[in-house]
Protein backbone atom coordinates (compact mmCIF):
# COMPACT_ATOMS: atom_id res chain seq x y z
CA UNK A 1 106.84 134.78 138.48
CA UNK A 2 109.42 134.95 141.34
CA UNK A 3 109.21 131.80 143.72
CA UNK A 4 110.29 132.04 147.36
CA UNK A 5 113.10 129.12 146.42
CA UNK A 6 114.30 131.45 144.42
CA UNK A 7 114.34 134.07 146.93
CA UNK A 8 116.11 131.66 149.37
CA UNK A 9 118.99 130.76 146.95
CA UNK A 10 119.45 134.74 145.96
CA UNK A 11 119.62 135.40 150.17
CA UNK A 12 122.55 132.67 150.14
CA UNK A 13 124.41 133.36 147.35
CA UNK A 14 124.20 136.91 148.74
CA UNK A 15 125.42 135.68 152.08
CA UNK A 16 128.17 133.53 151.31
CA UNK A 17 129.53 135.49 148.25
CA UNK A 18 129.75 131.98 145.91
CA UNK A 19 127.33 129.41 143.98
CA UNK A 20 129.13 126.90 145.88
CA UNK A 21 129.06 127.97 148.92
CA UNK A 22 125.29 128.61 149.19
CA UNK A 23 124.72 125.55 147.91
CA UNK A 24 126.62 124.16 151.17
CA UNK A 25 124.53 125.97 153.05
CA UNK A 26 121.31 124.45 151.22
CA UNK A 27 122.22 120.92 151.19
CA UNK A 28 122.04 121.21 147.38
CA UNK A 29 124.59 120.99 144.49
CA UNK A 30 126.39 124.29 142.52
CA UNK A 31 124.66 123.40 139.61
CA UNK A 32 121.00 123.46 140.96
CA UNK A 33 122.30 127.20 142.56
CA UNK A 34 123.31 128.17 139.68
CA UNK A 35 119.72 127.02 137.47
CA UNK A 36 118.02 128.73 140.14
CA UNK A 37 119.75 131.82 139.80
CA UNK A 38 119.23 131.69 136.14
CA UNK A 39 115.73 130.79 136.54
CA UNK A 40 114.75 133.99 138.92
CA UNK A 41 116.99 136.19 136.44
CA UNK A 42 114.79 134.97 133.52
CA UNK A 43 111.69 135.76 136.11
CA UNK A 44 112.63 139.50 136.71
CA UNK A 45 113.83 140.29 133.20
CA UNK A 46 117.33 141.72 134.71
CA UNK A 47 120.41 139.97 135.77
CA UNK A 48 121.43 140.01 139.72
CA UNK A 49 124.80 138.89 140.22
CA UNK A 50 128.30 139.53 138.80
CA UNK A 51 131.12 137.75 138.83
CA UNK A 52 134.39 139.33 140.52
CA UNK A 53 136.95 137.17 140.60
CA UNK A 54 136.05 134.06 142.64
CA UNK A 55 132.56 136.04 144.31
CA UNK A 56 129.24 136.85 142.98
CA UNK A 57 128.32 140.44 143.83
CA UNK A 58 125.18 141.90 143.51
CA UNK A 59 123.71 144.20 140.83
CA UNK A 60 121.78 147.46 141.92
CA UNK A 61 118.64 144.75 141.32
CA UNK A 62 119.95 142.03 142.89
CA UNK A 63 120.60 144.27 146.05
CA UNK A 64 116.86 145.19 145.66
CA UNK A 65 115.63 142.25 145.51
CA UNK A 66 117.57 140.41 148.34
CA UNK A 67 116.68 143.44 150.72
CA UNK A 68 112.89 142.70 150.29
CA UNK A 69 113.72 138.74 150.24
CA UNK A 70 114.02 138.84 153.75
CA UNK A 71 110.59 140.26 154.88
CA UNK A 72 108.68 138.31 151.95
CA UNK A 73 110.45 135.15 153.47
CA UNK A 74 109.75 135.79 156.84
CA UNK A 75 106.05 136.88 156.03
CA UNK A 76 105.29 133.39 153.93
CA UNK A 77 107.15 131.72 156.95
CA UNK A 78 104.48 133.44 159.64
CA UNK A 79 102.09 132.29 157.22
CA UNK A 80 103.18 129.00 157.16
CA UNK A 81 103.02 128.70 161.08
CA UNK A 82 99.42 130.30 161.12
CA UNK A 83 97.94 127.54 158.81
CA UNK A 84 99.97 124.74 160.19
CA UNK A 85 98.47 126.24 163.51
CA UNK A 86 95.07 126.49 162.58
CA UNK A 87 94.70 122.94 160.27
CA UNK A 88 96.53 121.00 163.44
CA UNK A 89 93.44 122.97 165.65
CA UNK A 90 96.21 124.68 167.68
CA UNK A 91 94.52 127.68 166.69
CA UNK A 92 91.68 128.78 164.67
CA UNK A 93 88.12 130.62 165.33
CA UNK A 94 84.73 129.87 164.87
CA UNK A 95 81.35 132.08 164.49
CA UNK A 96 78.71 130.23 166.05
CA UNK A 97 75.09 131.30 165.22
CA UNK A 98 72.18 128.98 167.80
CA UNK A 99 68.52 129.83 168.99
CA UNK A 100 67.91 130.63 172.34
CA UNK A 101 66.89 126.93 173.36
CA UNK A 102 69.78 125.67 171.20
CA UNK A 103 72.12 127.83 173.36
CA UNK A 104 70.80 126.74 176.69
CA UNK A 105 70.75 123.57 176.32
CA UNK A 106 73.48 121.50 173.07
CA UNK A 107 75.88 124.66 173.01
CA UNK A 108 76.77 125.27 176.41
CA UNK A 109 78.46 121.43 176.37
CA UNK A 110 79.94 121.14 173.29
CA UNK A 111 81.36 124.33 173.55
CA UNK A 112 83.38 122.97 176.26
CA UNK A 113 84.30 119.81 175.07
CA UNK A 114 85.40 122.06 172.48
CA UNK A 115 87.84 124.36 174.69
CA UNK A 116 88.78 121.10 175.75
CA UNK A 117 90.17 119.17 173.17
CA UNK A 118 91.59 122.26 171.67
CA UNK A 119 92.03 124.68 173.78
CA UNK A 120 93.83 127.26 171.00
CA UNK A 121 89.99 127.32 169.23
CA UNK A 122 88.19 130.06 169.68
CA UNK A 123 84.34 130.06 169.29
CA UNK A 124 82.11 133.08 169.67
CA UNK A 125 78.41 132.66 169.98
CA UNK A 126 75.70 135.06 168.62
CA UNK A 127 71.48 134.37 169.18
CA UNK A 128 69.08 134.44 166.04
CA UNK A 129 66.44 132.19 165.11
CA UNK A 130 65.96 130.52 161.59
CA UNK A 131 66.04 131.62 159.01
CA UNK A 132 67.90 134.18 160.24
CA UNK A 133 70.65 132.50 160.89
CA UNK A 134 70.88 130.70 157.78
CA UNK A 135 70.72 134.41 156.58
CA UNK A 136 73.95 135.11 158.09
CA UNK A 137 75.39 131.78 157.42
CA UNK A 138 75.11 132.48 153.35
CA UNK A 139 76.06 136.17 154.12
CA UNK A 140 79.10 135.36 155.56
CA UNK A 141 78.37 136.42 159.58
CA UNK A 142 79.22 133.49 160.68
CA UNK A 143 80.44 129.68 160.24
CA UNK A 144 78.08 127.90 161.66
CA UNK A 145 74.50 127.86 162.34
CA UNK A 146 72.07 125.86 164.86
CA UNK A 147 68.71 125.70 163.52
CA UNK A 148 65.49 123.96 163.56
CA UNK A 149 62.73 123.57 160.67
CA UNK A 150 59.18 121.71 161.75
CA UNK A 151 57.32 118.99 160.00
CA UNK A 152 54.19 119.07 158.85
CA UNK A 153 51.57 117.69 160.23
CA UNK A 154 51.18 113.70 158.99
CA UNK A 155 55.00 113.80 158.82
CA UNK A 156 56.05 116.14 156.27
CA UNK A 157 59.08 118.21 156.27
CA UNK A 158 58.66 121.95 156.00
CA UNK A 159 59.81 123.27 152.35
CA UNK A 160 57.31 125.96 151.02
CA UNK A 161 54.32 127.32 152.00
CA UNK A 162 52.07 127.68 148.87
CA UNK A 163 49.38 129.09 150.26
CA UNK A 164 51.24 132.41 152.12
CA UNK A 165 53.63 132.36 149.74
CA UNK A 166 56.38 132.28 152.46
CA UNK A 167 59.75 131.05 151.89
CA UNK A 168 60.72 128.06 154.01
CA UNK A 169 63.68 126.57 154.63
CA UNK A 170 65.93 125.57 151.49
CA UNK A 171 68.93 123.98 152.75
CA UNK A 172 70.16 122.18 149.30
CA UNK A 173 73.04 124.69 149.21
CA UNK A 174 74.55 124.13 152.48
CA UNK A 175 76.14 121.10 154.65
CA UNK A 176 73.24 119.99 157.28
CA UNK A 177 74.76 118.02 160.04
CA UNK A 178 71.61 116.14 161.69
CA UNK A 179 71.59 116.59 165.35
CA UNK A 180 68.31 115.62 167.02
CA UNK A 181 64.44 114.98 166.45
CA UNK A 182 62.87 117.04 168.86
CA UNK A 183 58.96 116.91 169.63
CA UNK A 184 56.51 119.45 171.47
CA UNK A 185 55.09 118.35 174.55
CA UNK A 186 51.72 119.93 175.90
CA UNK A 187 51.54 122.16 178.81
CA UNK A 188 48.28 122.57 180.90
CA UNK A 189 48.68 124.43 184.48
CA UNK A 190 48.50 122.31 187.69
CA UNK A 191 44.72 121.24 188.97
CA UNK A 192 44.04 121.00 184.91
CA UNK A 193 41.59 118.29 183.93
CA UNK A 194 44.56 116.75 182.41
CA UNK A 195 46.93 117.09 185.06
CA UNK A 196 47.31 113.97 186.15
CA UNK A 197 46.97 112.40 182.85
CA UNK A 198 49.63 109.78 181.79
CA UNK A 199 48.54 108.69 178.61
CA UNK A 200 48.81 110.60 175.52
CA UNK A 201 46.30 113.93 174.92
CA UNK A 202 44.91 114.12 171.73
CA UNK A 203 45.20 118.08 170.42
CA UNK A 204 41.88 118.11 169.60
CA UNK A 205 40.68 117.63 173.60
CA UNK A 206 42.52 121.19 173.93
CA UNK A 207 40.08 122.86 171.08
CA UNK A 208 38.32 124.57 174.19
CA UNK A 209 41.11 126.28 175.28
CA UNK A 210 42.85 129.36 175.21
CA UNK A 211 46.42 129.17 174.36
CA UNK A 212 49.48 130.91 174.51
CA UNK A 213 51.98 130.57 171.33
CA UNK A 214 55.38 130.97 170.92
CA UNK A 215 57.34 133.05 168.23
CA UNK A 216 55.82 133.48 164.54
CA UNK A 217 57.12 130.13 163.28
CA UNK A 218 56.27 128.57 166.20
CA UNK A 219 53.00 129.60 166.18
CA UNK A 220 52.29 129.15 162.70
CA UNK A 221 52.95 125.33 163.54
CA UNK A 222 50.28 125.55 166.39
CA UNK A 223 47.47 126.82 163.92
CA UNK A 224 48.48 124.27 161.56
CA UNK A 225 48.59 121.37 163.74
CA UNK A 226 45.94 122.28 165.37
CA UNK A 227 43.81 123.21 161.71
CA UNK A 228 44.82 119.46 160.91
CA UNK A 229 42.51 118.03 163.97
CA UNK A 230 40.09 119.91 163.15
CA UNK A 231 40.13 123.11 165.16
CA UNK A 232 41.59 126.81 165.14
CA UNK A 233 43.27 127.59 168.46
CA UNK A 234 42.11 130.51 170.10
CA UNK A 235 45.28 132.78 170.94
CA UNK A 236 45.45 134.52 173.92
CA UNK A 237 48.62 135.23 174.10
CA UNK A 238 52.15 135.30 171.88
CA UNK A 239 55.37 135.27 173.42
CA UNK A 240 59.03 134.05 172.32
CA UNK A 241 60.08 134.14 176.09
CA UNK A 242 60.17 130.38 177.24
CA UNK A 243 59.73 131.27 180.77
CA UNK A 244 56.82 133.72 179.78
CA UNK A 245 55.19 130.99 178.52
CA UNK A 246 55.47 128.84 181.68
CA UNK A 247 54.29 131.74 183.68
CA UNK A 248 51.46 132.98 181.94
CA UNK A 249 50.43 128.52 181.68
CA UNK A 250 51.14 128.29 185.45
CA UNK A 251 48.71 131.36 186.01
CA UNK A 252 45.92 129.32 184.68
CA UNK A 253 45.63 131.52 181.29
CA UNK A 254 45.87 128.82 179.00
CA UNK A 255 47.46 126.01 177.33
CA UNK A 256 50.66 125.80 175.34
CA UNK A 257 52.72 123.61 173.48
CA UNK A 258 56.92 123.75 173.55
CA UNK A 259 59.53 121.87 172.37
CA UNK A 260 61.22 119.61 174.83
CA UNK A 261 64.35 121.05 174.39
CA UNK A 262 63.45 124.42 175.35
CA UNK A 263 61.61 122.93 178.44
CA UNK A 264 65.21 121.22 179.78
CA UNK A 265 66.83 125.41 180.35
CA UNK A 266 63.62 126.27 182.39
CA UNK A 267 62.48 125.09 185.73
CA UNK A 268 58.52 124.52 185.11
CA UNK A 269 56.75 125.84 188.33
CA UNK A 270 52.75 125.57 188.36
CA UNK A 271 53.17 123.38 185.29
CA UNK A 272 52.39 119.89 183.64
CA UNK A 273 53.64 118.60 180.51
CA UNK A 274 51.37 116.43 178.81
CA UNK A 275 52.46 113.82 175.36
CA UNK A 276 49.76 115.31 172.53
CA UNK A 277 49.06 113.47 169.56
CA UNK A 278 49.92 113.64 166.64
CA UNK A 279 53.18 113.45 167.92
CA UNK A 280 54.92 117.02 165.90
CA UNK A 281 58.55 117.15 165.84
CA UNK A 282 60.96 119.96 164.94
CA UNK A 283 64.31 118.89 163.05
CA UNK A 284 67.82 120.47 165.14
CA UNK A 285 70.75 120.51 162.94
CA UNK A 286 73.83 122.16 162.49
CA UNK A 287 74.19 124.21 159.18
CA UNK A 288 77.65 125.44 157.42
CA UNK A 289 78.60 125.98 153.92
CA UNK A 290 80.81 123.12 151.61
CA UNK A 291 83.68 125.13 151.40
CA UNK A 292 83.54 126.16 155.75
CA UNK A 293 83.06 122.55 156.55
CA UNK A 294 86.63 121.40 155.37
CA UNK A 295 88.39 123.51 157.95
CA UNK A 296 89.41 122.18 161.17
CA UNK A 297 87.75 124.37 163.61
CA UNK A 298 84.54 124.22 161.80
CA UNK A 299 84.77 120.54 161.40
CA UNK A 300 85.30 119.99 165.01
CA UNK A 301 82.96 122.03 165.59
CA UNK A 302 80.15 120.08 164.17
CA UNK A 303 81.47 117.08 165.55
CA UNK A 304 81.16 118.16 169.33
CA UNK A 305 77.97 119.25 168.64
CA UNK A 306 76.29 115.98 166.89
CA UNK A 307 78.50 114.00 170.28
CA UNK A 308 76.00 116.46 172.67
CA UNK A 309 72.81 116.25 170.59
CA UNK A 310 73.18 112.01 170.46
CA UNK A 311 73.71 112.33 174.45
């Protein structure tokens, strides 16, 4: 196997015409030149110098060899510089994969904190919701994922559904970077019986009402909540637009429930949010695989995230 030492002594002795005068040039002694000469000969199976009087001259291979010695060098040097580049964060990219509420609201921030600290990073961002993005995080679309997973009602975290059949999130696999707890709130329209309510609002006082869900997942978590006090929500109306869901509450169509996060990118006209109990949180983390979280970009990627979530 030829070594790029080896390749560095050959371009010297080539240079200087002598053993001991390359090894002037490399701060080393004649004898080490000459091992390492003998060394890469025994590597390529072919001797590359001859003596002449008091110079070395190259062979036919030795001349081949030297002459693409100078681009391999230079390439593993470039190399060198792009790693030392990207592991001191001078440089470096990172595929970012958040829900919409994720984006509005904890990417926005770290992202700049991000640019920031190390301003050679660069960070693209691309919208999907779980498990989705965990999809593309195991396919290879992208570094790093935001996403969220619900508990069940009493407490429970989400793992499998046995009665669809559906496959929940399985995150054993992957690094999960905590990053918040965050719980749904109630929203009734303004002039609601429970407008002016302060205290908690048990689900169950809402079993009247028409409501308006959120995407699949979300509203799967409605029904089930809402199956655990003793009800099944009448749906109205299904939307994964946040702001279509304040609108079509503030219209006096129904009732809703959102996370709080999504409520902080949207400015809730027409609207009161109400605490229900049970209290029902949904888990925010930040997902990337073992191998992804070692490197520097990634890592500090995670790490201005977790600093925005615990803000």
């Amino acid at each position: 196997m030829i070594e790029a030492r080896h390749l560095r002594v050959l371009r010297a002795v080539a240079a200087t015409g002598s053993f001991s005068a390359a090894a002037r040039e490399l701060g080393c002694t004649q004898p080490a030149v000459s091992q390492q000469m003998k060394a890469l000969e025994g590597s390529v199976g072919t001797p590359l110098l001859i003596r002449t009087g008091r110079e070395m001259r190259l062979t036919q291979a030795g001349e081949a060899l030297t002459r693409h010695a100078s681009g391999i060098l230079a390439g593993l040097t470039a190399a060198e510089e792009e790693v030392a580049a990207i592991a001191g964060l001078r440089a470096g990219r990172v595929r970012l994969v958040s829900f919409p509420s994720g984006s509005s609201s904890l990417v926005p921030a770290a992202l700049a904190a991000l640019r920031s600290a190390h301003p050679g990073t660069r960070v693209s961002l691309e919208e999907a919701e779980p498990p989705r993005s965990v999809e593309m995080l195991r396919e290879g679309d992208c570094d790093v994922a935001l996403a969220f997973r619900y508990e069940r009602p009493g407490g429970r975290a989400v793992t499998q559904d046995p009665v669809r059949g559906e496959d929940q999130e399985d995150w054993d696999d992957l690094v999960v970077r905590p990053l918040l707890a965050d719980r749904l709130v109630g929203l009734v329209p303004e002039g609601h019986r429970l407008d002016k309510s302060d205290a908690a609002v048990g689900i169950a006082e809402l079993a009247e009402e028409p409501w308006i869900a959120g995407c699949p997942r979300c509203r799967r978590q409605l029904v089930e909540v809402c199956e655990s006090a003793g009800f099944v929500p009448r749906i109205d109306f299904a939307t994964d637009d946040y702001p279509a869901v304040l609108g079509l509450v503030a219209a006096g169509l129904g009732v809703a429930v959102l996370p709080e996060l999504a409520l902080e990118s949207v400015r809730p006209k027409g609207v009161r949010a109400v605490t229900v109990e049970p209290a029902v949180h949904r888990e925010i983390v930040a997902l990337t695989l073992p191998d992804l979280a070692q490197v520097p970009a990634v890592a500090a990627t995670l790490d201005h995230l977790a600093r925005v979530a615990a803000r």
